[in-house]
C-alpha atoms as a PDB file:
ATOM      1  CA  UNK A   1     132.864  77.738  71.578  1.00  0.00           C
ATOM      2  CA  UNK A   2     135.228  80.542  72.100  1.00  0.00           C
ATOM      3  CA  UNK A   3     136.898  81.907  69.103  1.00  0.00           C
ATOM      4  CA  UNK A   4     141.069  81.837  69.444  1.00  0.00           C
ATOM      5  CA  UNK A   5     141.691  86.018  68.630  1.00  0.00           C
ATOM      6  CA  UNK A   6     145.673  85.604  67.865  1.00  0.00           C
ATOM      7  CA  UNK A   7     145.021  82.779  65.667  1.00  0.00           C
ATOM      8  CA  UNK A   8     147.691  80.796  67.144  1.00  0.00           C
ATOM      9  CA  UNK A   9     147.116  77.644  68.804  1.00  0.00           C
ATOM     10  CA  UNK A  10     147.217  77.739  72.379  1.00  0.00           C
ATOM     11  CA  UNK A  11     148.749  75.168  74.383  1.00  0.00           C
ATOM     12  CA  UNK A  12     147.286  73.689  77.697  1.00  0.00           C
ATOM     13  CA  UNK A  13     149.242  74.359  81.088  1.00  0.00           C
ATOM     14  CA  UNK A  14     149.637  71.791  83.576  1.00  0.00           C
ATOM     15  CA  UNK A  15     147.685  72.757  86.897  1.00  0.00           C
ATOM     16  CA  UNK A  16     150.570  72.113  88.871  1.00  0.00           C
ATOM     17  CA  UNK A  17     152.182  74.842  86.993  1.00  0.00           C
ATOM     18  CA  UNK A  18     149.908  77.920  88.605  1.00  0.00           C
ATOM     19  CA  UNK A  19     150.433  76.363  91.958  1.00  0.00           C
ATOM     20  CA  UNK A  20     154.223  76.779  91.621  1.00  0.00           C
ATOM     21  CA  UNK A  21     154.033  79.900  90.259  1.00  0.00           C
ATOM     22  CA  UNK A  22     151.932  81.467  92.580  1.00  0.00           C
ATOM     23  CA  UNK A  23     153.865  79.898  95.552  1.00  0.00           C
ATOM     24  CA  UNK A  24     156.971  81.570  93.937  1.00  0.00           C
ATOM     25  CA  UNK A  25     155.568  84.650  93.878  1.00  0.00           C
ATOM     26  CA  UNK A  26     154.358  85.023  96.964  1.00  0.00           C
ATOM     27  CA  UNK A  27     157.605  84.132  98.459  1.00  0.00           C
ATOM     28  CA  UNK A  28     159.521  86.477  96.280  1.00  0.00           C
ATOM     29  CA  UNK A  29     156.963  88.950  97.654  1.00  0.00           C
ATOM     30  CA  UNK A  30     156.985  87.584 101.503  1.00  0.00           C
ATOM     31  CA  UNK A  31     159.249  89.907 104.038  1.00  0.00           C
ATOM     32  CA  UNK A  32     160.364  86.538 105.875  1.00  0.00           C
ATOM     33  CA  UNK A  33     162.924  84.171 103.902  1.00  0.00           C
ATOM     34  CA  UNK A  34     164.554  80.905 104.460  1.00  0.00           C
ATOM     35  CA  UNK A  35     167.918  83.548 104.423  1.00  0.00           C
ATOM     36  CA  UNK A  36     167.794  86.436 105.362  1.00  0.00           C
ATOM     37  CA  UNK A  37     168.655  89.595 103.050  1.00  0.00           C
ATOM     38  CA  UNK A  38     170.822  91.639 105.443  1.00  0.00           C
ATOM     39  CA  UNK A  39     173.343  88.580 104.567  1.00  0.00           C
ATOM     40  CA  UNK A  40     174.347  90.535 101.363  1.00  0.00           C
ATOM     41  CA  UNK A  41     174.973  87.922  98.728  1.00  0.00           C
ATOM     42  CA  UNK A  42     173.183  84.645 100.454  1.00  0.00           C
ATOM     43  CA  UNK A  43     170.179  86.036 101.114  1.00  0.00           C
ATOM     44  CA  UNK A  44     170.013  87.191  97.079  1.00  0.00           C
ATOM     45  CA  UNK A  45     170.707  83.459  96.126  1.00  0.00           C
ATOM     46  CA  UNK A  46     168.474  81.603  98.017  1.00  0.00           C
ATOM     47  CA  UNK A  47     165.593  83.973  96.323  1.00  0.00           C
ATOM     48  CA  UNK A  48     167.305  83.856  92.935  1.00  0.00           C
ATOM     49  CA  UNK A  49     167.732  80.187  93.512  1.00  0.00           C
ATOM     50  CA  UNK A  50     164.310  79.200  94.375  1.00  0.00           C
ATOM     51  CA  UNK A  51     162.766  81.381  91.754  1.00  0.00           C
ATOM     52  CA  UNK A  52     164.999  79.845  89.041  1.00  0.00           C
ATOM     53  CA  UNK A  53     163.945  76.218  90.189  1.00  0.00           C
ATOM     54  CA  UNK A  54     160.373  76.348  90.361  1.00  0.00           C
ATOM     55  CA  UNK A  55     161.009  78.138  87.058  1.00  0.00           C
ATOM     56  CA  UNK A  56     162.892  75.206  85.579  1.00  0.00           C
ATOM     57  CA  UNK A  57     159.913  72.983  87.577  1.00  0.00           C
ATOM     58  CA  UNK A  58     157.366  74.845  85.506  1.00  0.00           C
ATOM     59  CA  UNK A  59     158.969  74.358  82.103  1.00  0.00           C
ATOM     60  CA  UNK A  60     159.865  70.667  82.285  1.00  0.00           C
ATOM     61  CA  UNK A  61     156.179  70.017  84.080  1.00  0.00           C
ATOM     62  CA  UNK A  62     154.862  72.222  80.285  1.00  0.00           C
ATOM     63  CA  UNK A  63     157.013  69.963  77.822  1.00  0.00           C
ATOM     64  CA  UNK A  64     154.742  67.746  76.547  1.00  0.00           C
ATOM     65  CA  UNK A  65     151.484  69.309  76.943  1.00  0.00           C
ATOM     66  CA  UNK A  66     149.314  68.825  73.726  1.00  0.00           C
ATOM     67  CA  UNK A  67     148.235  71.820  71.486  1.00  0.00           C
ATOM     68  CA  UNK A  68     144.316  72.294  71.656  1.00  0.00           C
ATOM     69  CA  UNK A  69     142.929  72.765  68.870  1.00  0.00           C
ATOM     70  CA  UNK A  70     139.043  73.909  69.157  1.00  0.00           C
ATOM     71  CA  UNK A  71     137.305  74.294  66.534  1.00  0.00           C
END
């Protein structure tokens, strides 16, 4: 059994969750995008826009995960 250090109780993610982030990140990171950047304020939203829904995806998917407790 692992000891928790903080002493908090840590709360389970939903697998989905690191999927979504991951994809999120790497299209933040990826040079090609569904808009382009040289369009100076669209291609900014569409990044800003995805990001903040998978965010909001993440979050709602985390709501009602149980607290595990191990002992």
């Amino acid at each position: 059994m692992s000891e928790n250090v903080s002493g908090d109780n840590e709360k389970k993610v939903h697998p989905l969750s690191w999927v979504l982030a991951i994809l999120g990140g790497g299209y933040a990171a990826w040079p090609l995008d569904a808009v382009p950047d040289a369009l100076p304020l669209a291609g900014w939203v569409d990044d800003i826009g995805l990001i903040l829904v998978l965010l909001l995806l993440v979050v709602l998917l985390n709501r009602g995960q149980e607290v595990c407790e191990e002992e």
